[in-house]
C-alpha atoms as a PDB file:
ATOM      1  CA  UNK A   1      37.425  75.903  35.566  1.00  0.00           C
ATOM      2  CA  UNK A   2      35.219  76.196  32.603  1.00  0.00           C
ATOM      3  CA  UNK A   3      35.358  74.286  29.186  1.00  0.00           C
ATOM      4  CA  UNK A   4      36.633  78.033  27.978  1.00  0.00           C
ATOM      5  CA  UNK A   5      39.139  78.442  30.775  1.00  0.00           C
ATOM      6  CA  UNK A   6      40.950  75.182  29.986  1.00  0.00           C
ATOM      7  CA  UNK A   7      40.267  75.800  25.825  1.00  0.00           C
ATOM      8  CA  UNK A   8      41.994  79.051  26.371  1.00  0.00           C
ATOM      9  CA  UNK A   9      45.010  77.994  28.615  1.00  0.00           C
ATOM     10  CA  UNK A  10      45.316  75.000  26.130  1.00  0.00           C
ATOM     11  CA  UNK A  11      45.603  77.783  23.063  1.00  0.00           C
ATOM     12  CA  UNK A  12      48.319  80.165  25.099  1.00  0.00           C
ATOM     13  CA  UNK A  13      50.576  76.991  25.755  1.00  0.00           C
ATOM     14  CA  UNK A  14      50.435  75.724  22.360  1.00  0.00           C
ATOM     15  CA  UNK A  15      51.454  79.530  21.298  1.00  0.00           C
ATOM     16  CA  UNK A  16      53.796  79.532  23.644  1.00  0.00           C
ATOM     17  CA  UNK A  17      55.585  76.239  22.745  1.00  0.00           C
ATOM     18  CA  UNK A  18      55.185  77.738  19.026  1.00  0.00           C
ATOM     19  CA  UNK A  19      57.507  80.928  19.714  1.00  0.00           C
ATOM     20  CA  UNK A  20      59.898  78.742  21.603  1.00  0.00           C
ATOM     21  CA  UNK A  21      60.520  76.211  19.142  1.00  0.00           C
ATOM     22  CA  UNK A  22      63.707  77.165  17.943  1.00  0.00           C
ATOM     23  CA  UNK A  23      64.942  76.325  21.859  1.00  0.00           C
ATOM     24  CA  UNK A  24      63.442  73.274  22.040  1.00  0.00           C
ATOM     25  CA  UNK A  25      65.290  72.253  18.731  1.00  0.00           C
ATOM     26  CA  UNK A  26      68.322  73.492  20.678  1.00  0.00           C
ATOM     27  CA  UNK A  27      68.192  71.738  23.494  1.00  0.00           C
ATOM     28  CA  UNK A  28      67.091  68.941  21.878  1.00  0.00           C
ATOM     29  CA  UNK A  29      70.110  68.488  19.874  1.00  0.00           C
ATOM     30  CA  UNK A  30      72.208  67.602  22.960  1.00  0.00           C
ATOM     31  CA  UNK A  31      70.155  65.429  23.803  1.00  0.00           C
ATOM     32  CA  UNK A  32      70.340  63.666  20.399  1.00  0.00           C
ATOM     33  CA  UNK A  33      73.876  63.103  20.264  1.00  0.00           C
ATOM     34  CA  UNK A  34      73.604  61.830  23.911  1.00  0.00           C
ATOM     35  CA  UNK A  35      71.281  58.957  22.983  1.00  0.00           C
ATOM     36  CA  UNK A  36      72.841  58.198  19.472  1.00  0.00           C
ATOM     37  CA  UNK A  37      76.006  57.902  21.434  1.00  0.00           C
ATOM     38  CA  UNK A  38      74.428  55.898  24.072  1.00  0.00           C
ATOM     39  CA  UNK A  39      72.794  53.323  21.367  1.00  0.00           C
ATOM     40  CA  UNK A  40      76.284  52.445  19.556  1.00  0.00           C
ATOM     41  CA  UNK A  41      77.348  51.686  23.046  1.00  0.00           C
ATOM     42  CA  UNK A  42      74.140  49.067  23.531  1.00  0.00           C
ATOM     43  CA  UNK A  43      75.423  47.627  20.224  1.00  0.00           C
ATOM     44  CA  UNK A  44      78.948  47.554  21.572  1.00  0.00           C
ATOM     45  CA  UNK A  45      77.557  45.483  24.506  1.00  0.00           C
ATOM     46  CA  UNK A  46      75.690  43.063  21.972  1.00  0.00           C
ATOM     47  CA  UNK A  47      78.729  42.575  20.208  1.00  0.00           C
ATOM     48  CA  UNK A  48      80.958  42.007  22.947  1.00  0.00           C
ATOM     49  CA  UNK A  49      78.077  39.890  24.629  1.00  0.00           C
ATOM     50  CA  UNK A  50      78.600  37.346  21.307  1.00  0.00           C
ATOM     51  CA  UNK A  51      81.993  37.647  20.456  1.00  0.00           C
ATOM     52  CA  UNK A  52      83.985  37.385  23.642  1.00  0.00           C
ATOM     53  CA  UNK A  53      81.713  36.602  26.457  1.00  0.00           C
ATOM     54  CA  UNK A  54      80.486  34.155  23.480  1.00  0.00           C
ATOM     55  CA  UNK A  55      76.801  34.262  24.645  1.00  0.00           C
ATOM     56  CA  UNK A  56      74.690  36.239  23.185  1.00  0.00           C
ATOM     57  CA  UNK A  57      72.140  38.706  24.840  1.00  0.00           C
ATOM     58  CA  UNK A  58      68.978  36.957  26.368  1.00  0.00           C
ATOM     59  CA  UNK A  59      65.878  38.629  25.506  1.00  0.00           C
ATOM     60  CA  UNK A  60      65.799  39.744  29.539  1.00  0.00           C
ATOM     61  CA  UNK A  61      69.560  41.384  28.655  1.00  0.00           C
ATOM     62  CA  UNK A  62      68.441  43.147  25.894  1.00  0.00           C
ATOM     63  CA  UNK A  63      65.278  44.830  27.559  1.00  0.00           C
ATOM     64  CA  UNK A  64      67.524  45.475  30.016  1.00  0.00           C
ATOM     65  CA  UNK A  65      70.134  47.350  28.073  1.00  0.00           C
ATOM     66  CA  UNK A  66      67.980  49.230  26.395  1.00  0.00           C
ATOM     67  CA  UNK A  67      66.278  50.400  29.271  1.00  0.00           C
ATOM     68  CA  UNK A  68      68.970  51.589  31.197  1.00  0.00           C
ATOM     69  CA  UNK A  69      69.798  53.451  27.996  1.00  0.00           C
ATOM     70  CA  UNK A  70      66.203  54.837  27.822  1.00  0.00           C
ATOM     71  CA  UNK A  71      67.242  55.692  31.522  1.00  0.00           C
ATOM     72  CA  UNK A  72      69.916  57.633  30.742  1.00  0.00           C
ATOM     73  CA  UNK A  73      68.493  59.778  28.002  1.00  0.00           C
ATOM     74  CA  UNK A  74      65.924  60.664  29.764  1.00  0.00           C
ATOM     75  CA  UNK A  75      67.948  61.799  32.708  1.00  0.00           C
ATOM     76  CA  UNK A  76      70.308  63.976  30.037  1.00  0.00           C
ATOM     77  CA  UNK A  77      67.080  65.425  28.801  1.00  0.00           C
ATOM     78  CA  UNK A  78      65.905  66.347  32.006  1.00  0.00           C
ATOM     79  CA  UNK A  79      69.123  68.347  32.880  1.00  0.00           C
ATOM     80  CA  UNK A  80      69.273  70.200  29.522  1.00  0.00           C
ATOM     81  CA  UNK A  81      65.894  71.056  29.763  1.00  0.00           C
ATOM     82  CA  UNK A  82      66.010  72.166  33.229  1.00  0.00           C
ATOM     83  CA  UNK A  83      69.547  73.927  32.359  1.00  0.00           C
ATOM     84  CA  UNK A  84      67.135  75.783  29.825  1.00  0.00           C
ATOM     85  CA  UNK A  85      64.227  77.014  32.271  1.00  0.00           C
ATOM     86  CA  UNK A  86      66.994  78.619  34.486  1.00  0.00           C
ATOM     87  CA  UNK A  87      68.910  80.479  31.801  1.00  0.00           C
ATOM     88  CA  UNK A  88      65.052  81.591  30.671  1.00  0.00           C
ATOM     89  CA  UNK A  89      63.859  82.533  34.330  1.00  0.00           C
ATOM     90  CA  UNK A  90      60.688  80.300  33.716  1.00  0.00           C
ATOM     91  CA  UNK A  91      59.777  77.239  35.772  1.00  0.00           C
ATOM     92  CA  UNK A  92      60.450  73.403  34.540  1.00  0.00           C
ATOM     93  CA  UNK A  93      56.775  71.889  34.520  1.00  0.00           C
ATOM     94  CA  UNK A  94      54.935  75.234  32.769  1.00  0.00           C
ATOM     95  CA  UNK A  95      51.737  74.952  30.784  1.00  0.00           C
ATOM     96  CA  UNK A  96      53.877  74.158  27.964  1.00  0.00           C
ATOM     97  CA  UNK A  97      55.791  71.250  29.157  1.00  0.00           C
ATOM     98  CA  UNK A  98      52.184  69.742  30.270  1.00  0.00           C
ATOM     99  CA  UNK A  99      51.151  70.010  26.946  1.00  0.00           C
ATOM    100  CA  UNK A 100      54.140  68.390  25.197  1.00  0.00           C
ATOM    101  CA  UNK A 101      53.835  65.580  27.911  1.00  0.00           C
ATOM    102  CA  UNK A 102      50.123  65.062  27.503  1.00  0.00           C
ATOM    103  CA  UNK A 103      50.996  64.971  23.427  1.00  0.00           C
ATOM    104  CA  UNK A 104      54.182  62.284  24.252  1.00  0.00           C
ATOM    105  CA  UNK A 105      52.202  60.626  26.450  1.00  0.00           C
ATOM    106  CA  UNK A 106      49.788  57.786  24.428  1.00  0.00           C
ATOM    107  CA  UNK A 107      52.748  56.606  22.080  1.00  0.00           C
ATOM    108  CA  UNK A 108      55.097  56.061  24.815  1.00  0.00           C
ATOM    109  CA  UNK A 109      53.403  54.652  27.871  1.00  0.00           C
ATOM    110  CA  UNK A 110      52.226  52.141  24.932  1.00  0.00           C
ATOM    111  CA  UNK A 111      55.346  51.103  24.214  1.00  0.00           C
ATOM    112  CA  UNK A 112      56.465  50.817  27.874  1.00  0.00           C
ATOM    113  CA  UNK A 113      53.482  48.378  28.466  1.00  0.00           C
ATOM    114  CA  UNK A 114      54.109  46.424  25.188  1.00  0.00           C
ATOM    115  CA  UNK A 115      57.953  46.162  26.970  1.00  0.00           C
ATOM    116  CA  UNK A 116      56.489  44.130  29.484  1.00  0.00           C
ATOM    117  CA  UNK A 117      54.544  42.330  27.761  1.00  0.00           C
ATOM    118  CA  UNK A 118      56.795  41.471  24.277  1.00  0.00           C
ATOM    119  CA  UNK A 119      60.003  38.854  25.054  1.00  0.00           C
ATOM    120  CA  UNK A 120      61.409  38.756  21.157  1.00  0.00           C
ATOM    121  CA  UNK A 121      63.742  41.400  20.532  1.00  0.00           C
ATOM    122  CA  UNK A 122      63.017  42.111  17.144  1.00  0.00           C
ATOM    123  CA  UNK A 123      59.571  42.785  18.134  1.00  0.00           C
ATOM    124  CA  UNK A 124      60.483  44.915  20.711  1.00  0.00           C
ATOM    125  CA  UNK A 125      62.356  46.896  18.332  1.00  0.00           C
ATOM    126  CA  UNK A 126      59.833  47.215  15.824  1.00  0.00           C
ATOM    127  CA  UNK A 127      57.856  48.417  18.485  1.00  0.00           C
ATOM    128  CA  UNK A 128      60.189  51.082  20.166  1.00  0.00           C
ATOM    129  CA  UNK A 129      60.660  52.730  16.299  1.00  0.00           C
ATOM    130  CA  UNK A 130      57.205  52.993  15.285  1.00  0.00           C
ATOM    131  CA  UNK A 131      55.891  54.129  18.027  1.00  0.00           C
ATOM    132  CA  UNK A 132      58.814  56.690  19.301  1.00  0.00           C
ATOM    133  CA  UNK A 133      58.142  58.299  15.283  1.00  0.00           C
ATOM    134  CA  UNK A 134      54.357  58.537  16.834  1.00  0.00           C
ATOM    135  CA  UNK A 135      55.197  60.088  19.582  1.00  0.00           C
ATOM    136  CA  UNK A 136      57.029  62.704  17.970  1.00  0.00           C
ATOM    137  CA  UNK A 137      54.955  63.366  15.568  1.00  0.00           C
ATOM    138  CA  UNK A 138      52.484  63.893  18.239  1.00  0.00           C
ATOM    139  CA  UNK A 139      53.896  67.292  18.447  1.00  0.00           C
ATOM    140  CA  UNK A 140      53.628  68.728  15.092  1.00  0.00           C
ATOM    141  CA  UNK A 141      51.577  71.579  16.082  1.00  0.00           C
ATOM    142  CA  UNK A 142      53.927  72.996  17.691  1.00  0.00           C
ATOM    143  CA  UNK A 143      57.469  71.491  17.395  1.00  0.00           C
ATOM    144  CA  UNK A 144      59.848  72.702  15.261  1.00  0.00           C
ATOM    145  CA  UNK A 145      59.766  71.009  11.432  1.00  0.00           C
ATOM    146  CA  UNK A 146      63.112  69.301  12.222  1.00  0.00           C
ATOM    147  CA  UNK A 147      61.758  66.941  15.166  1.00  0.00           C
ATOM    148  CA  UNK A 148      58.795  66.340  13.195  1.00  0.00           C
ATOM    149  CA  UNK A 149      60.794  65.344  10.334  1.00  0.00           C
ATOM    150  CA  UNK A 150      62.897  63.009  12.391  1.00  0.00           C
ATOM    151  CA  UNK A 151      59.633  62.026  14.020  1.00  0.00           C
ATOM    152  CA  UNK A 152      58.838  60.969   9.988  1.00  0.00           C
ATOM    153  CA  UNK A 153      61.603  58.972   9.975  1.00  0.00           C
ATOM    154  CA  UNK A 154      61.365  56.582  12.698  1.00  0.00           C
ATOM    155  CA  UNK A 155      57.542  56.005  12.002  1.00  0.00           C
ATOM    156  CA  UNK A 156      58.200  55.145   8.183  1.00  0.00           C
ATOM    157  CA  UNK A 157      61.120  53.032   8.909  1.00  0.00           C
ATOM    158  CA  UNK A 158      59.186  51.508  11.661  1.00  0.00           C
ATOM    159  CA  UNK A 159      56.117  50.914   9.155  1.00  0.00           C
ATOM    160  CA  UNK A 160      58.391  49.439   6.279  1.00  0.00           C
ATOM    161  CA  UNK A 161      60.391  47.094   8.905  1.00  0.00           C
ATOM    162  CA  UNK A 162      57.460  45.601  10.060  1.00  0.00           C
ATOM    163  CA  UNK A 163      56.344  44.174   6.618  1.00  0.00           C
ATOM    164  CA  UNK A 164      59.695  43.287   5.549  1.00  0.00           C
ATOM    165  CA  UNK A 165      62.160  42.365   8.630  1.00  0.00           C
ATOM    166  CA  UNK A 166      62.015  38.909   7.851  1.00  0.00           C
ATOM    167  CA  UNK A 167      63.438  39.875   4.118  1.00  0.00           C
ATOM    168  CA  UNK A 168      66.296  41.873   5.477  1.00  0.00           C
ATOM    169  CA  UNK A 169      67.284  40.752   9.377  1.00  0.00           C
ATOM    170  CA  UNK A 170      66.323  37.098   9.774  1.00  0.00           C
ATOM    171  CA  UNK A 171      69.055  35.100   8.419  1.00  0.00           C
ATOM    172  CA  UNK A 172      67.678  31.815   6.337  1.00  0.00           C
ATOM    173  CA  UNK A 173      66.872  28.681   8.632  1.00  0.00           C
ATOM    174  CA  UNK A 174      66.882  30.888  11.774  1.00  0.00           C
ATOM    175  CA  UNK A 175      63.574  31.685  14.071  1.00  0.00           C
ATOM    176  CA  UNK A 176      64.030  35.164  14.270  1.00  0.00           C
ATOM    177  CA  UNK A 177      67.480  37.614  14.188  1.00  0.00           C
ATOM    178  CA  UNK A 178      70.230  37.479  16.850  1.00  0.00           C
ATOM    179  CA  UNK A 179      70.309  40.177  19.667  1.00  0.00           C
ATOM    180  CA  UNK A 180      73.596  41.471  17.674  1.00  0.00           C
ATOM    181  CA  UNK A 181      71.388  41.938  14.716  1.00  0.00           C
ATOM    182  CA  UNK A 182      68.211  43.722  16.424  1.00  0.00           C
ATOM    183  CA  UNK A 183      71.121  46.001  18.628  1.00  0.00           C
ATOM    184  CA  UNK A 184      72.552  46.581  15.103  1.00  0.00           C
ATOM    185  CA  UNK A 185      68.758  48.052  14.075  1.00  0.00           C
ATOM    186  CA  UNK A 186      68.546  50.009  17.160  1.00  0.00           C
ATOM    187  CA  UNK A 187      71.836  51.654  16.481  1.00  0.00           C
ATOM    188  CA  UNK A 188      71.147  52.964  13.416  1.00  0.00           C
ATOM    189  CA  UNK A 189      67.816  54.296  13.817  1.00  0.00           C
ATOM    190  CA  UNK A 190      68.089  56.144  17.173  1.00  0.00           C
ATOM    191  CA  UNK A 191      71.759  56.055  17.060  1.00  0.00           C
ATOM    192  CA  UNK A 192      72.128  56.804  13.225  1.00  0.00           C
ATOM    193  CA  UNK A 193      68.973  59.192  13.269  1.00  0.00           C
ATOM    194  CA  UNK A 194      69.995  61.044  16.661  1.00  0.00           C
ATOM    195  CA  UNK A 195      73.118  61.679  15.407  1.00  0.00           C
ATOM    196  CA  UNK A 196      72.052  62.629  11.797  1.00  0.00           C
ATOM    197  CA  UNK A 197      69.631  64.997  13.804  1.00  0.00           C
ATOM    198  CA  UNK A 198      72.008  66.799  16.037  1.00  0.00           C
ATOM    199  CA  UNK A 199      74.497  67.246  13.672  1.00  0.00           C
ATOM    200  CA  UNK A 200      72.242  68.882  10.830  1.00  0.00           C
ATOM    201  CA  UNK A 201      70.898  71.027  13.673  1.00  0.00           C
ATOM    202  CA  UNK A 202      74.606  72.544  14.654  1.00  0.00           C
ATOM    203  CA  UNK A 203      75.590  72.170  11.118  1.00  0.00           C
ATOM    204  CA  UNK A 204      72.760  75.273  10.033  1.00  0.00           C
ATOM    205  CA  UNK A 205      73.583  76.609  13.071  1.00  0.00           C
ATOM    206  CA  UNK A 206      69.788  76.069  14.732  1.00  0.00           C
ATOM    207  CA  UNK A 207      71.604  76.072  18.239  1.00  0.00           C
ATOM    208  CA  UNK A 208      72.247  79.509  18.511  1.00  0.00           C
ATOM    209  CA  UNK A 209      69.179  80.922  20.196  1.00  0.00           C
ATOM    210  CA  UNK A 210      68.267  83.516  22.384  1.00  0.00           C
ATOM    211  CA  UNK A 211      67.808  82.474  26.191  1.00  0.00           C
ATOM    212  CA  UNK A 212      64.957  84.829  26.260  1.00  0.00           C
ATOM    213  CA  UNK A 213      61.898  85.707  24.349  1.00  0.00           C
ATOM    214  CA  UNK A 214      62.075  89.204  22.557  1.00  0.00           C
ATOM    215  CA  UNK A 215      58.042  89.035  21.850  1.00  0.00           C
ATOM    216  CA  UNK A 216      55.339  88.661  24.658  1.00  0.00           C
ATOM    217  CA  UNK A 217      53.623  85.809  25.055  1.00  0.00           C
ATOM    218  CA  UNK A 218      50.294  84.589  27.316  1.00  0.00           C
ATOM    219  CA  UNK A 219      52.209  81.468  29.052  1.00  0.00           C
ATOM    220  CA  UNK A 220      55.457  79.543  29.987  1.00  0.00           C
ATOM    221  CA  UNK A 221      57.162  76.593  28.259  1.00  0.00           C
END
């Protein structure tokens, strides 16, 4: 393949994930609410963790929480996007969906080494925000203006936490804030946000799309 070939099939998948954007803001909705949901419920698990097991999360429970909820979004993703490709009569992993991975890609295998590599909660959640905004933002050539506005959000609360967490979270005479605390962060950012998202997306009634493109286009999302 030439450098024009691959220049060219680059420039028809970008189109293509340009005319389809109003889907992917629909079937990203869904997927919201399933991981804003999913994030009270790791806060639910802190709390109950500290107040009736009365022992807080270790760092190696809270990884591991928040993984398994990173687990399960994904998975819900995966079905509503493959629920999507059906009703279309495309196929799952087009030119399009290579392209949004390839843009996804740097933020978030970053953050899944730093995982490994980071113990302190906080820090892991400083992490996780700033870099999921970058991610998402990633895509702003071609995402709808609502993702890359919630993109926005978690990168500039990200950026603002980490110069001033220890004003806000870390209670005086204490190392660093509790598990509760940090769960409490990650609840509302991609609980709060998610849900924020997915509702203002039903609200102006964004979900109702067409299953099928009207115009003709040079490649598949």
């Amino acid at each position: 393949m030439t450098d024009y070939d691959y220049a060219s099939g680059q420039l028809r998948a970008i189109r293509s994930l340009m005319e389809r954007a109003t889907i992917y803001r629909s079937l990203s909705a869904p997927t919201a609410l399933v991981g804003g949901l999913l994030s009270f419920g790791g806060f639910a698990t802190a709390y109950y963790a500290k107040h009736h097991r009365h022992l807080p999360l270790s760092p190696g429970e809270f990884l591991l929480i928040w993984l398994v909820i990173l687990a399960l979004t994904a998975v819900a993703n995966l079905i509503f996007l493959w629920r999507g490709s059906v009703q279309r009569g495309e196929p799952f992993f087009s030119p399009g969906m290579r392209c949004a991975l390839l843009s996804l890609a740097p933020a978030l295998l970053t953050a899944g080494v730093l995982s490994f590599l980071i113990h302190r909660p906080i820090h892991l959640a400083l992490i996780w925000i700033t870099l999921y905004g970058m991610a998402l933002l990633a895509t702003q050539h071609f995402a709808p203006r609502s993702l890359v506005a919630l993109g926005g959000s978690f990168f500039l609360t990200g950026c603002v936490l980490l110069v001033t967490w220890k004003h806000f979270l870390m209670p005086p005479g204490t190392g660093e804030p509790s598990a509760l605390v940090v769960s409490g962060l990650m609840a509302a950012t991609f609980g709060g946000f998610h849900l924020v998202y997915a509702a203002v997306v039903w609200a102006l009634g964004e979900d109702r799309v067409e299953t099928t493109s009207t115009s003709p286009v040079s490649g598949h999302v």
